[in-house]
C-alpha atoms as a PDB file:
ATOM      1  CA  UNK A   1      24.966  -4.021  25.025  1.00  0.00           C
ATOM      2  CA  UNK A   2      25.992  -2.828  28.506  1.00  0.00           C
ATOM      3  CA  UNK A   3      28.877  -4.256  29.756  1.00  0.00           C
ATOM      4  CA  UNK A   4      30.376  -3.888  33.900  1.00  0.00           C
ATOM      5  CA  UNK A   5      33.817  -4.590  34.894  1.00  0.00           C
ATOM      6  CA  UNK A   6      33.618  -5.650  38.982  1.00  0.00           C
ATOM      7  CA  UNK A   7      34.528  -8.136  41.308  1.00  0.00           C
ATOM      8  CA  UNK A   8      32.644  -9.997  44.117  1.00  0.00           C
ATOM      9  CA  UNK A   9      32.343  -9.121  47.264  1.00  0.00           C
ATOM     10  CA  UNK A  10      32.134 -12.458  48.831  1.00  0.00           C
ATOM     11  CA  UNK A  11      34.757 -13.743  46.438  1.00  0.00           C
ATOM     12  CA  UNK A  12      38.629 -13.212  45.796  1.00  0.00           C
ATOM     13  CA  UNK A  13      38.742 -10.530  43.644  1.00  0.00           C
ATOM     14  CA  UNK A  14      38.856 -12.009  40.379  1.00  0.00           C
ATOM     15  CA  UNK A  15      37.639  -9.429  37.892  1.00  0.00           C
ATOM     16  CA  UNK A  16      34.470 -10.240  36.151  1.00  0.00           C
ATOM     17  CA  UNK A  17      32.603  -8.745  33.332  1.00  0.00           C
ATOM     18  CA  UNK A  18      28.591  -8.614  33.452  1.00  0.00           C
ATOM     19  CA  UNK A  19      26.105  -7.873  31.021  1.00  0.00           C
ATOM     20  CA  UNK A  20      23.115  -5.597  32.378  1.00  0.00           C
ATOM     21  CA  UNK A  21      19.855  -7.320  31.789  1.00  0.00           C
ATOM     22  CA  UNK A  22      16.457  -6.150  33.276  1.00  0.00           C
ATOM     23  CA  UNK A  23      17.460  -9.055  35.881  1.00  0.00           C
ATOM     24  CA  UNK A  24      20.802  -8.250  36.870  1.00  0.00           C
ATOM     25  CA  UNK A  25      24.302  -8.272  35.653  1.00  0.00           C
ATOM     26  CA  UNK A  26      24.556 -11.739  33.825  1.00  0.00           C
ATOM     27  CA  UNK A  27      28.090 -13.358  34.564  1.00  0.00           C
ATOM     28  CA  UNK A  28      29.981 -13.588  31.500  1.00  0.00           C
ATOM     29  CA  UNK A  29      32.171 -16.221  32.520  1.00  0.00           C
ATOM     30  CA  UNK A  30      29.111 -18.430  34.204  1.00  0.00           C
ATOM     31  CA  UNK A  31      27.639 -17.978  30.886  1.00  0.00           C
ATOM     32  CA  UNK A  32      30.726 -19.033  28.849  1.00  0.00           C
ATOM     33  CA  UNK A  33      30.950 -21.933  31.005  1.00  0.00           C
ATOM     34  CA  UNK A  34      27.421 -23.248  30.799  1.00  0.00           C
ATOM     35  CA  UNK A  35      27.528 -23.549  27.096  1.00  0.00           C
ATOM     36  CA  UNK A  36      30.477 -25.077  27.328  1.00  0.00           C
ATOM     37  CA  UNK A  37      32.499 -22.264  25.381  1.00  0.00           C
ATOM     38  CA  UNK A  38      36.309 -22.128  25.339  1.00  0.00           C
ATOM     39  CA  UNK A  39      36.513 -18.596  25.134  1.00  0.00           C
ATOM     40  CA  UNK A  40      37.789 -16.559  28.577  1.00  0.00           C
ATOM     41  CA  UNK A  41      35.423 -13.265  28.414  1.00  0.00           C
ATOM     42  CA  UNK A  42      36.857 -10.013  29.278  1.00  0.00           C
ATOM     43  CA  UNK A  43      36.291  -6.363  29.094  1.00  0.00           C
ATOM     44  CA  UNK A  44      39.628  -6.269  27.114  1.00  0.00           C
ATOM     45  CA  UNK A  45      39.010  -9.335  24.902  1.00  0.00           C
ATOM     46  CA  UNK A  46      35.707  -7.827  24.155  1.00  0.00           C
ATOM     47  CA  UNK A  47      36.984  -4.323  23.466  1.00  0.00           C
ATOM     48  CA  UNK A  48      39.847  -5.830  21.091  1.00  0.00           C
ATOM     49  CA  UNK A  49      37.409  -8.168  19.288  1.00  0.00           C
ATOM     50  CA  UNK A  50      34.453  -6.663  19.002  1.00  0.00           C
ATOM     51  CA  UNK A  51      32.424  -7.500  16.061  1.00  0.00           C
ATOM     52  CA  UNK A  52      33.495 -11.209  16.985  1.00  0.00           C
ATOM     53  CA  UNK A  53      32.654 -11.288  20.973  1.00  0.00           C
ATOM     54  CA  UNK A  54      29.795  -9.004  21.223  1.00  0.00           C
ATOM     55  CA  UNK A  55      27.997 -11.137  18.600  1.00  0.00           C
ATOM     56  CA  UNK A  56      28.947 -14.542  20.850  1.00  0.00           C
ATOM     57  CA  UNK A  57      27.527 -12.527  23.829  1.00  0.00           C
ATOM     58  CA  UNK A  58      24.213 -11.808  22.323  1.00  0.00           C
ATOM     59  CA  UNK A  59      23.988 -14.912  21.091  1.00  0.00           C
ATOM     60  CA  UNK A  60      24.449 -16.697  24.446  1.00  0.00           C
ATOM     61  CA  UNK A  61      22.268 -13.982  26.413  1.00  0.00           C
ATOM     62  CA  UNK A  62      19.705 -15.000  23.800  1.00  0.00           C
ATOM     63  CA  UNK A  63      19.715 -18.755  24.584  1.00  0.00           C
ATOM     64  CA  UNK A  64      20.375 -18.455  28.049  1.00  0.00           C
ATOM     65  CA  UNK A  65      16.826 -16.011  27.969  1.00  0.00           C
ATOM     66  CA  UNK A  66      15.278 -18.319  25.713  1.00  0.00           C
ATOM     67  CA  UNK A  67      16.314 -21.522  27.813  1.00  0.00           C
ATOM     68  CA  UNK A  68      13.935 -23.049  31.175  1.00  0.00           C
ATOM     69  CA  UNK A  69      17.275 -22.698  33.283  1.00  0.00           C
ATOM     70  CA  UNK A  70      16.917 -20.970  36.393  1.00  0.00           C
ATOM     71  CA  UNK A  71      18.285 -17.195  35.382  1.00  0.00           C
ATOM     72  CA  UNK A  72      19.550 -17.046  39.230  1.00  0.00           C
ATOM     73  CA  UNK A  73      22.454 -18.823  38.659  1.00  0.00           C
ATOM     74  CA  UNK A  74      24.401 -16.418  36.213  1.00  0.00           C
ATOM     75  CA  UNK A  75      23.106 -13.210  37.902  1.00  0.00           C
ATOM     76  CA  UNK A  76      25.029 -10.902  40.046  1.00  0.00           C
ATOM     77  CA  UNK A  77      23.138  -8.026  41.607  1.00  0.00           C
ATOM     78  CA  UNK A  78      24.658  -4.649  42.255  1.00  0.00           C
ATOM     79  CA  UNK A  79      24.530  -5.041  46.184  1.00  0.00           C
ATOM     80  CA  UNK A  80      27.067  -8.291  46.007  1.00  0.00           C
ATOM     81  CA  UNK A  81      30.184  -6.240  43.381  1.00  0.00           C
ATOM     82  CA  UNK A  82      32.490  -4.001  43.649  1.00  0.00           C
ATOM     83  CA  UNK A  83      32.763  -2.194  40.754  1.00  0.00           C
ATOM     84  CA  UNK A  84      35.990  -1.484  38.699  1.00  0.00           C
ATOM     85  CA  UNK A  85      36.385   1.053  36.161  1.00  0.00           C
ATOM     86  CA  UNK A  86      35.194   0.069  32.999  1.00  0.00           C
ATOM     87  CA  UNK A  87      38.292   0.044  31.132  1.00  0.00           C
ATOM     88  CA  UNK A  88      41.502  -0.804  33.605  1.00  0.00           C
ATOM     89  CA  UNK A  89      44.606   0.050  32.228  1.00  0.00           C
ATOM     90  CA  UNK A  90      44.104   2.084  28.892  1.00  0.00           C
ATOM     91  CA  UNK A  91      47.387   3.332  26.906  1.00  0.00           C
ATOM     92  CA  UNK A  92      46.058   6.571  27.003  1.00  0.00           C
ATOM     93  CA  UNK A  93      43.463   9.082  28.974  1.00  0.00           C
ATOM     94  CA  UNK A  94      43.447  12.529  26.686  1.00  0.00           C
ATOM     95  CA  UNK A  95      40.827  15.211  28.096  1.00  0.00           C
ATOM     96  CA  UNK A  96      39.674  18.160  25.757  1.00  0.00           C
ATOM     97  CA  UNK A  97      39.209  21.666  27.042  1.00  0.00           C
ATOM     98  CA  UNK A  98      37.356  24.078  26.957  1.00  0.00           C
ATOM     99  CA  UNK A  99      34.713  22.135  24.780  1.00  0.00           C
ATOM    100  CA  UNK A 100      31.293  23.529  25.324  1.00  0.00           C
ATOM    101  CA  UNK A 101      30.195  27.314  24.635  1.00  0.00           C
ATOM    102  CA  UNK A 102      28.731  28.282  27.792  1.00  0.00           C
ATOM    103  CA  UNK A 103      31.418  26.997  29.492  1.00  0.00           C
ATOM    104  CA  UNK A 104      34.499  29.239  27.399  1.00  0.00           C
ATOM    105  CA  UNK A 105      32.193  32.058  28.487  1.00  0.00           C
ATOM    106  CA  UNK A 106      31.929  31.043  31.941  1.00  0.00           C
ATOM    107  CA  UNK A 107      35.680  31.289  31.916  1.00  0.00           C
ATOM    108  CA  UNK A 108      36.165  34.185  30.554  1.00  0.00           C
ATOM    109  CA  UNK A 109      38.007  32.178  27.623  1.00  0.00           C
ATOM    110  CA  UNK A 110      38.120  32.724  23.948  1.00  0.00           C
ATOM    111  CA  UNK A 111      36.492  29.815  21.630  1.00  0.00           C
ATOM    112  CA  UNK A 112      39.691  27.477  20.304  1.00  0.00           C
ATOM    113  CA  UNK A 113      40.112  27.049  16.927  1.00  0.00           C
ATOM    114  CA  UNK A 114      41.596  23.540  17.603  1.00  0.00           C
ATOM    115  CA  UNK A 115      41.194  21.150  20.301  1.00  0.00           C
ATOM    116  CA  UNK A 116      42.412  22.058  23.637  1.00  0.00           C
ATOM    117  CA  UNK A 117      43.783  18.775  24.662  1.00  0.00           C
ATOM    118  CA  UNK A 118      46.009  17.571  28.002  1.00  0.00           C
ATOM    119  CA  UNK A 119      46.223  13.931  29.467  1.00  0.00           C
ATOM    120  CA  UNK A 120      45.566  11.991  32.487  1.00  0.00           C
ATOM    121  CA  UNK A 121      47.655   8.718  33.447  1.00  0.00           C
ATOM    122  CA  UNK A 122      45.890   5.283  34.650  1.00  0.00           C
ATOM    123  CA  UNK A 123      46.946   6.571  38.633  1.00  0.00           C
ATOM    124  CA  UNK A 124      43.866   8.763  37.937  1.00  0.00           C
ATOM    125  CA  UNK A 125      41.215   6.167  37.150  1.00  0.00           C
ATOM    126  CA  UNK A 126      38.528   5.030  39.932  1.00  0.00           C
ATOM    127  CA  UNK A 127      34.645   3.588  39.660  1.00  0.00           C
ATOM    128  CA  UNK A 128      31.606   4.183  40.045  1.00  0.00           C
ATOM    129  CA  UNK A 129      30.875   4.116  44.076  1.00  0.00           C
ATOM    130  CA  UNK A 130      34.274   4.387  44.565  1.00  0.00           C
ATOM    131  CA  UNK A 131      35.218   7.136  47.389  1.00  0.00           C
ATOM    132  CA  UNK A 132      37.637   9.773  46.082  1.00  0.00           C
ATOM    133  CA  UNK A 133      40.167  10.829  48.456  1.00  0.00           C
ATOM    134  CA  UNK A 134      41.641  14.311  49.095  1.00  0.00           C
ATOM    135  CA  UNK A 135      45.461  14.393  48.910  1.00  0.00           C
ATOM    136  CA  UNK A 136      47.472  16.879  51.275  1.00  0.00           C
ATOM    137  CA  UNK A 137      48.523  18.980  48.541  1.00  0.00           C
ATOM    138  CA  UNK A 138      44.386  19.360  47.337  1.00  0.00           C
ATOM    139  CA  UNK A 139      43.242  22.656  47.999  1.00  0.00           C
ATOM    140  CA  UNK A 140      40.624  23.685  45.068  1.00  0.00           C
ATOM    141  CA  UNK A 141      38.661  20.380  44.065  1.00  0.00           C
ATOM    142  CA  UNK A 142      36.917  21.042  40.889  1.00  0.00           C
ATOM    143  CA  UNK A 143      34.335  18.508  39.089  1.00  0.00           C
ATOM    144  CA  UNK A 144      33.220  18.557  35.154  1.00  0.00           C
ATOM    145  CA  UNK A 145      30.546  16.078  33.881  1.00  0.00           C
ATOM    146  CA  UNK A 146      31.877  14.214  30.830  1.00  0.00           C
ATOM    147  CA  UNK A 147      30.368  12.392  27.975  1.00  0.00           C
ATOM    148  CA  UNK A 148      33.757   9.592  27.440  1.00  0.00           C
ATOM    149  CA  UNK A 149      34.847   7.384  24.166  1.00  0.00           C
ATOM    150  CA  UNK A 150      36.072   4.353  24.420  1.00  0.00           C
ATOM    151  CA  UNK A 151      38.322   3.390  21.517  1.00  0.00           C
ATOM    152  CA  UNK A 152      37.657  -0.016  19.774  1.00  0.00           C
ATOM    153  CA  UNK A 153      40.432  -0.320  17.104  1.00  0.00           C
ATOM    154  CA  UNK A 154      43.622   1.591  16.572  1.00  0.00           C
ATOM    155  CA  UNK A 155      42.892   4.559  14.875  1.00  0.00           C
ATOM    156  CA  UNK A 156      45.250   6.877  12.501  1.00  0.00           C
ATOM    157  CA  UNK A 157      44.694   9.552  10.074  1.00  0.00           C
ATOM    158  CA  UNK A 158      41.155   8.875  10.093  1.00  0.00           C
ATOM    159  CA  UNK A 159      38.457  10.992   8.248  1.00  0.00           C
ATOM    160  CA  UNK A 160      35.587  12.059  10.251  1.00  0.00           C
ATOM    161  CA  UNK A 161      32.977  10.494   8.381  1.00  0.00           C
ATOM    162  CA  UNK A 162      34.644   7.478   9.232  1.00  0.00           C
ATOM    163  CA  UNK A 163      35.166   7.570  13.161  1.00  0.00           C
ATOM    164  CA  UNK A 164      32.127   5.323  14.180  1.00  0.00           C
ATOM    165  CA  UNK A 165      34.173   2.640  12.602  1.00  0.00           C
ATOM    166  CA  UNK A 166      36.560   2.669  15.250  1.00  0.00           C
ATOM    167  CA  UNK A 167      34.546   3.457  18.392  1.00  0.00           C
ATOM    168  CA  UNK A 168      33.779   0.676  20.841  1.00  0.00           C
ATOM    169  CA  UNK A 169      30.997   2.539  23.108  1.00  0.00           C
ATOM    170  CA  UNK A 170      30.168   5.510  25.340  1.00  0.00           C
ATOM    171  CA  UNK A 171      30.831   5.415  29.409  1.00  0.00           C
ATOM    172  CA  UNK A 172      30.387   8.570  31.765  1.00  0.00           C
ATOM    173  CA  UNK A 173      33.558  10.676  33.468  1.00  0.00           C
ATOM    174  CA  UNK A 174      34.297  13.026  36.157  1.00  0.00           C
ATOM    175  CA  UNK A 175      37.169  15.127  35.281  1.00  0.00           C
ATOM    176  CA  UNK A 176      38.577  15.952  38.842  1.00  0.00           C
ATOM    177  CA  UNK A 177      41.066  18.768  39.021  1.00  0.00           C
ATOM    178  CA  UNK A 178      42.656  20.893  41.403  1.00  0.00           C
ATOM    179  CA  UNK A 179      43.022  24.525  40.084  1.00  0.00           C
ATOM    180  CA  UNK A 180      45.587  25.551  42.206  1.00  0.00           C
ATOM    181  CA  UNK A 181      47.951  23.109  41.371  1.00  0.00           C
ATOM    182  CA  UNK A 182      46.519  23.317  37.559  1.00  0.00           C
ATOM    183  CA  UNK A 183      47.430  26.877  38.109  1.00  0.00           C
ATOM    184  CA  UNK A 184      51.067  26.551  39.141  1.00  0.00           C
ATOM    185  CA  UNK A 185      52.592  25.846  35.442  1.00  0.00           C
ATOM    186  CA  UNK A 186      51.715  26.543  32.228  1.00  0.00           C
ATOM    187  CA  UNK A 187      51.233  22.955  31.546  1.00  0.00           C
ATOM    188  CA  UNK A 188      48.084  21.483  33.700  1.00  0.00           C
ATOM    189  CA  UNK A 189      49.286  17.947  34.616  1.00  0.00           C
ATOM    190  CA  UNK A 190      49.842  18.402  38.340  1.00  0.00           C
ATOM    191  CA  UNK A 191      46.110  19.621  39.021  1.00  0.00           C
ATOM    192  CA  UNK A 192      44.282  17.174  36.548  1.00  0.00           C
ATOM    193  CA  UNK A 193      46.594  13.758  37.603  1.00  0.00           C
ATOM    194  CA  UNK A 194      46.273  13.237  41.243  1.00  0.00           C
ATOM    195  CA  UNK A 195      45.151   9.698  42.272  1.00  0.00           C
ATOM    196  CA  UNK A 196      41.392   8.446  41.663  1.00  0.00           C
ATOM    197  CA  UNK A 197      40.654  12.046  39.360  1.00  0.00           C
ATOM    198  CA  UNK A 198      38.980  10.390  36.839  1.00  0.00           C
ATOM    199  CA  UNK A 199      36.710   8.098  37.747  1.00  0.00           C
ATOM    200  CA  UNK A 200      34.329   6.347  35.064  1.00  0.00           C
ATOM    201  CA  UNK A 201      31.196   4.187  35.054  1.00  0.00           C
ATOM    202  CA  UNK A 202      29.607   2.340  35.722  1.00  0.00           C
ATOM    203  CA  UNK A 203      28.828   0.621  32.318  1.00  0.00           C
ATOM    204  CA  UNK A 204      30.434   1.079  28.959  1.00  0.00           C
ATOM    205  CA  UNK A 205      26.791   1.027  26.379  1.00  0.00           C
ATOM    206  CA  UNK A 206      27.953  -0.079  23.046  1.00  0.00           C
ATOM    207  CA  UNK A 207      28.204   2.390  20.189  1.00  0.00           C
ATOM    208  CA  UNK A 208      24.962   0.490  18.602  1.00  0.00           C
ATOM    209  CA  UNK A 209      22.819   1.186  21.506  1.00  0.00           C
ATOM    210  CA  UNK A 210      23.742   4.946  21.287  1.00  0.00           C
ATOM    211  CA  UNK A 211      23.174   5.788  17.399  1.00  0.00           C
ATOM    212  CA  UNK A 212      23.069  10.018  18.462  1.00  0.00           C
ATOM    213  CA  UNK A 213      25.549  11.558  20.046  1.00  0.00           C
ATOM    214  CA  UNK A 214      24.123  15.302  18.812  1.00  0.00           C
ATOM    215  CA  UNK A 215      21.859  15.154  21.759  1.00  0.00           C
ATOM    216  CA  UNK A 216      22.896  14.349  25.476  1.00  0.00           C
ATOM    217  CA  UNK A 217      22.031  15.788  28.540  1.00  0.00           C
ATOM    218  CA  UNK A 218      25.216  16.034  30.419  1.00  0.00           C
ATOM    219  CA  UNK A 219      24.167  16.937  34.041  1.00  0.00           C
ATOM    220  CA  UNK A 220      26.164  16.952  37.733  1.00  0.00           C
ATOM    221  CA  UNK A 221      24.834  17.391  41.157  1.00  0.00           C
ATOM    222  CA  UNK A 222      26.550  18.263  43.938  1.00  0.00           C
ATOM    223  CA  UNK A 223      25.121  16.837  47.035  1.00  0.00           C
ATOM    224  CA  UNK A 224      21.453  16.378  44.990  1.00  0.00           C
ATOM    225  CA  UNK A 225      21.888  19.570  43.945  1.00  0.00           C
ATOM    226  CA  UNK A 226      22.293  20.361  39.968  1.00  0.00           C
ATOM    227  CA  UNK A 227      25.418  21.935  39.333  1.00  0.00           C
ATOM    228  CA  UNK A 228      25.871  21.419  35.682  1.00  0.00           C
ATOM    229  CA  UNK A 229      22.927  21.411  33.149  1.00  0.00           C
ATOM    230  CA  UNK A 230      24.408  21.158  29.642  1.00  0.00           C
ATOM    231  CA  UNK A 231      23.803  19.297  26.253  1.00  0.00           C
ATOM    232  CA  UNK A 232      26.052  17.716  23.637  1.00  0.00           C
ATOM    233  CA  UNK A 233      24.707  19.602  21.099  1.00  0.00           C
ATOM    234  CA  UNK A 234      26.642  22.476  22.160  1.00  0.00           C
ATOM    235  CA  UNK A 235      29.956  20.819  21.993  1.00  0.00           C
ATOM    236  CA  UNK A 236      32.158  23.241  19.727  1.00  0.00           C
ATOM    237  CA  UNK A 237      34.166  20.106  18.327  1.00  0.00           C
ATOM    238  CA  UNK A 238      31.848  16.905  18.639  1.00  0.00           C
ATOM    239  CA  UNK A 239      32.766  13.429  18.727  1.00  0.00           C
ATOM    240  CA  UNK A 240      34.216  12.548  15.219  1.00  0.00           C
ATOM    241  CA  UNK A 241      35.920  15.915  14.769  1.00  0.00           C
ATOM    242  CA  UNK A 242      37.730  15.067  17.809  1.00  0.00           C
ATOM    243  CA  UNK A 243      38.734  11.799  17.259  1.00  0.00           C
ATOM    244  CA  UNK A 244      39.963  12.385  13.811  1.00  0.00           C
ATOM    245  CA  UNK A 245      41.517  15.059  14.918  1.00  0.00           C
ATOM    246  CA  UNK A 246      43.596  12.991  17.207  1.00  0.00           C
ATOM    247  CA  UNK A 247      43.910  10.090  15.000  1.00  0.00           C
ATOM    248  CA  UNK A 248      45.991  12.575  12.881  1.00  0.00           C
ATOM    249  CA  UNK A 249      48.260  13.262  15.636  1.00  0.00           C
ATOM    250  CA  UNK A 250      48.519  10.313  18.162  1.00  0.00           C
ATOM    251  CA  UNK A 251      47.715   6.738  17.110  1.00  0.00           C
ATOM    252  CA  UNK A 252      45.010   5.682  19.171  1.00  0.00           C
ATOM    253  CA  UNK A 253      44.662   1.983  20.793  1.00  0.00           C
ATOM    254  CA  UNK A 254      41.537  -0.273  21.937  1.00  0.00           C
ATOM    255  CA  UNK A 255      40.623   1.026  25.553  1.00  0.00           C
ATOM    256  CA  UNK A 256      41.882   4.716  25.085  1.00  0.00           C
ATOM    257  CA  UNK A 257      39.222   6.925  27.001  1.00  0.00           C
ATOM    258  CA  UNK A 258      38.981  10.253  25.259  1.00  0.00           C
ATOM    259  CA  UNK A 259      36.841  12.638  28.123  1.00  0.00           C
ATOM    260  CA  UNK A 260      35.054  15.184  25.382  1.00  0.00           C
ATOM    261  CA  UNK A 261      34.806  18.047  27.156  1.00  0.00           C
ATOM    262  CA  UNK A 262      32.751  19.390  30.103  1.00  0.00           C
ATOM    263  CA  UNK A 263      29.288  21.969  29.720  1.00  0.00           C
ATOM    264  CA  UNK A 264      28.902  25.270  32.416  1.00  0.00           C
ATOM    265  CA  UNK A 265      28.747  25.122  35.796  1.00  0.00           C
ATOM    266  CA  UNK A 266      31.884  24.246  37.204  1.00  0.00           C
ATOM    267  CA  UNK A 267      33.169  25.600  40.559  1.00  0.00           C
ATOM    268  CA  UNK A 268      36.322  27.972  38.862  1.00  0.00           C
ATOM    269  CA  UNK A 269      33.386  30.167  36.587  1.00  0.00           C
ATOM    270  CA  UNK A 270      31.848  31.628  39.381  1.00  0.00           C
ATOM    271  CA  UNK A 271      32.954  34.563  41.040  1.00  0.00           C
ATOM    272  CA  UNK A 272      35.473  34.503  43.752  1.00  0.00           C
ATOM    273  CA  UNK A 273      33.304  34.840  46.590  1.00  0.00           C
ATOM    274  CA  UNK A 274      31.053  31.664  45.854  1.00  0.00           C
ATOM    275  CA  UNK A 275      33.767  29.402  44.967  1.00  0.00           C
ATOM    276  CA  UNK A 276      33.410  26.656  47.392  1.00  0.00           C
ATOM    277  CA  UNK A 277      35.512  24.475  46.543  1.00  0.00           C
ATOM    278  CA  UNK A 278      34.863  20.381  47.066  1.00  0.00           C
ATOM    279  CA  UNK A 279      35.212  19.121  50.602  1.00  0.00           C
ATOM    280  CA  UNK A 280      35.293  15.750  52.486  1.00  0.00           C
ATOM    281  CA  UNK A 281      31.601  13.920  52.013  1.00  0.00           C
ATOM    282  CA  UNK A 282      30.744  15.688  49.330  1.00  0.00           C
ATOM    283  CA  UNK A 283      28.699  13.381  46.881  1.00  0.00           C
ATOM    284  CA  UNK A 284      29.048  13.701  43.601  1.00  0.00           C
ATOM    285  CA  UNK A 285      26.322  12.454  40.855  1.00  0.00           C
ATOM    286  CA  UNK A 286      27.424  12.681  36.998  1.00  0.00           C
ATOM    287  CA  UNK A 287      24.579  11.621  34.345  1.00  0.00           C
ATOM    288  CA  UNK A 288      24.969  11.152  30.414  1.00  0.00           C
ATOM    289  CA  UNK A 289      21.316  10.603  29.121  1.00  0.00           C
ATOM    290  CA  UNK A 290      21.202   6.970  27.573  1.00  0.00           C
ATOM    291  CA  UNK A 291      24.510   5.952  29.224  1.00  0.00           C
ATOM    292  CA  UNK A 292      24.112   6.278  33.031  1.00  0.00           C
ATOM    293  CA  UNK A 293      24.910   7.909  36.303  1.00  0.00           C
ATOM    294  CA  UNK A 294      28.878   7.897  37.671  1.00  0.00           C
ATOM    295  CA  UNK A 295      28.614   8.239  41.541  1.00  0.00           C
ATOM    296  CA  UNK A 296      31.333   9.462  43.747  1.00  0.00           C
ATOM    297  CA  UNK A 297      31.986  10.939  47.447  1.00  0.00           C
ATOM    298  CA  UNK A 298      34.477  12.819  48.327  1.00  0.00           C
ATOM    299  CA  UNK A 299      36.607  11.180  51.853  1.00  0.00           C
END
């Protein structure tokens, strides 16, 4: 299932969640209602009860599809939201480093033995479509295309054969930074945690629709141009060896984003002279094969 987090544009903003169909985004709530359900449909209530909700969801989709009633009714088409970022106010953003091969070598880096791992806070989340503005203090904009987890159960001291247990679904990140202000501690929290720096979107796809995460194209373009051409195959931890790796360290909650890392290409590996940095109306494009495409400008 594919699920959007948004609000109408013609309506107070009362946050809805939609479910993509070759139609449109069916209303959850205008679904709920028309069979006459008592339950309140959220991205939240859907993350946190998963094997419950998801199966009401199909179910309803199902009838509604099945049904003569005019499909019009419960569909909201992209041109009428806003959207919101798939998961709103998670307990905790954590970003690995230095994650893909080519990219270590691009920066000059030596492959970890662990996890490189630093955070973002919620101050950093935006959506797909949503315009990312330059602070004062922004000087060297960098972008990385990221395959992200969303979390579906709290997770500790888990084994990594068991991780799919306790994943919800898949959504695409862009893992703004500024390097110069990344640069000025040892720590990086100043250049990865300005405001908006980690948008995600537009859709969360459900870990069922996803079965492969070995495989991935992981791709950015920079004004239609391809900046970033990688795979998750070439991840040097992948998916379950970083989550269990976590689990064993951090308890993890349902709605954590975990961004896994970003593939070659990014502004900082390229020599000095061609470094030009991200700049007002730049448009940013970030795709995940099977997942989607995150859009962003730069204002």
């Amino acid at each position: 299932m594919k699920l959007v987090q948004y609000y109408k544009k013609t309506s107070t903003r009362t946050i809805q969640l939609g479910i993509e169909s070759p139609h449109g985004l069916i209303n959850a709530a205008k679904l709920s209602n028309y069979f006459k359900k008592e339950t309140d449909y959220t991205m939240e209530s859907v993350i946190n009860n998963s094997s419950e909700q998801l199966a009401q969801l199909k179910d309803l989709v199902e009838q509604l599809m099945s049904s003569k009633i005019e499909l019009e009714n419960f569909i909201d088409y992209n041109h009428q939201i806003t959207f919101l970022p798939v998961v709103q106010n998670p307990e905790k953003i954590i970003c690995v480093g230095m994650n893909y091969l080519d990219h270590v070598k691009e920066m000059d880096g030596e492959v970890p033995l662990n996890p490189i791992l630093y955070n973002k806070f919620n101050n950093t989340l935006a959506a797909h479509q949503h315009d990312i503005p330059l602070p004062p203090v922004a000087r060297q904009v960098d972008y990385s295309a990221e395959l992200v987890v969303v979390i579906g159960r709290e997770m500790k001291n888990v084994q990594k054969e068991n991780v799919f247990d306790y994943i919800f679904g898949y959504t695409v990140g862009n893992n703004f930074s500024d390097r110069k202000l990344q640069r000025k501690s040892s720590q990086w929290m100043l250049g990865q945690t300005l405001d908006y720096f980690a948008p995600v979107g537009p859709r969360i796809v459900t870990k069922d629709e996803v079965p492969h995460l070995d495989n991935l194209n992981v791709t950015l373009k920079v004004n239609n141009q391809v900046v970033q051409n990688g795979n998750t195959k070439d991840m040097i931890f992948d998916v379950p060896t970083i989550l269990s790796y976590l689990s064993k360290h951090i308890t993890l909650k349902p709605g954590d984003l975990i961004f896994t890392g970003t593939p070659k290409g990014v502004i900082l590996g390229r020599p000095d002279n061609e470094q030009n940095w991200l700049s007002q109306n730049d448009l940013i494009e970030v795709t995940v094969s099977n997942i989607g495409t995150l859009i962003n400008q730069i204002k």
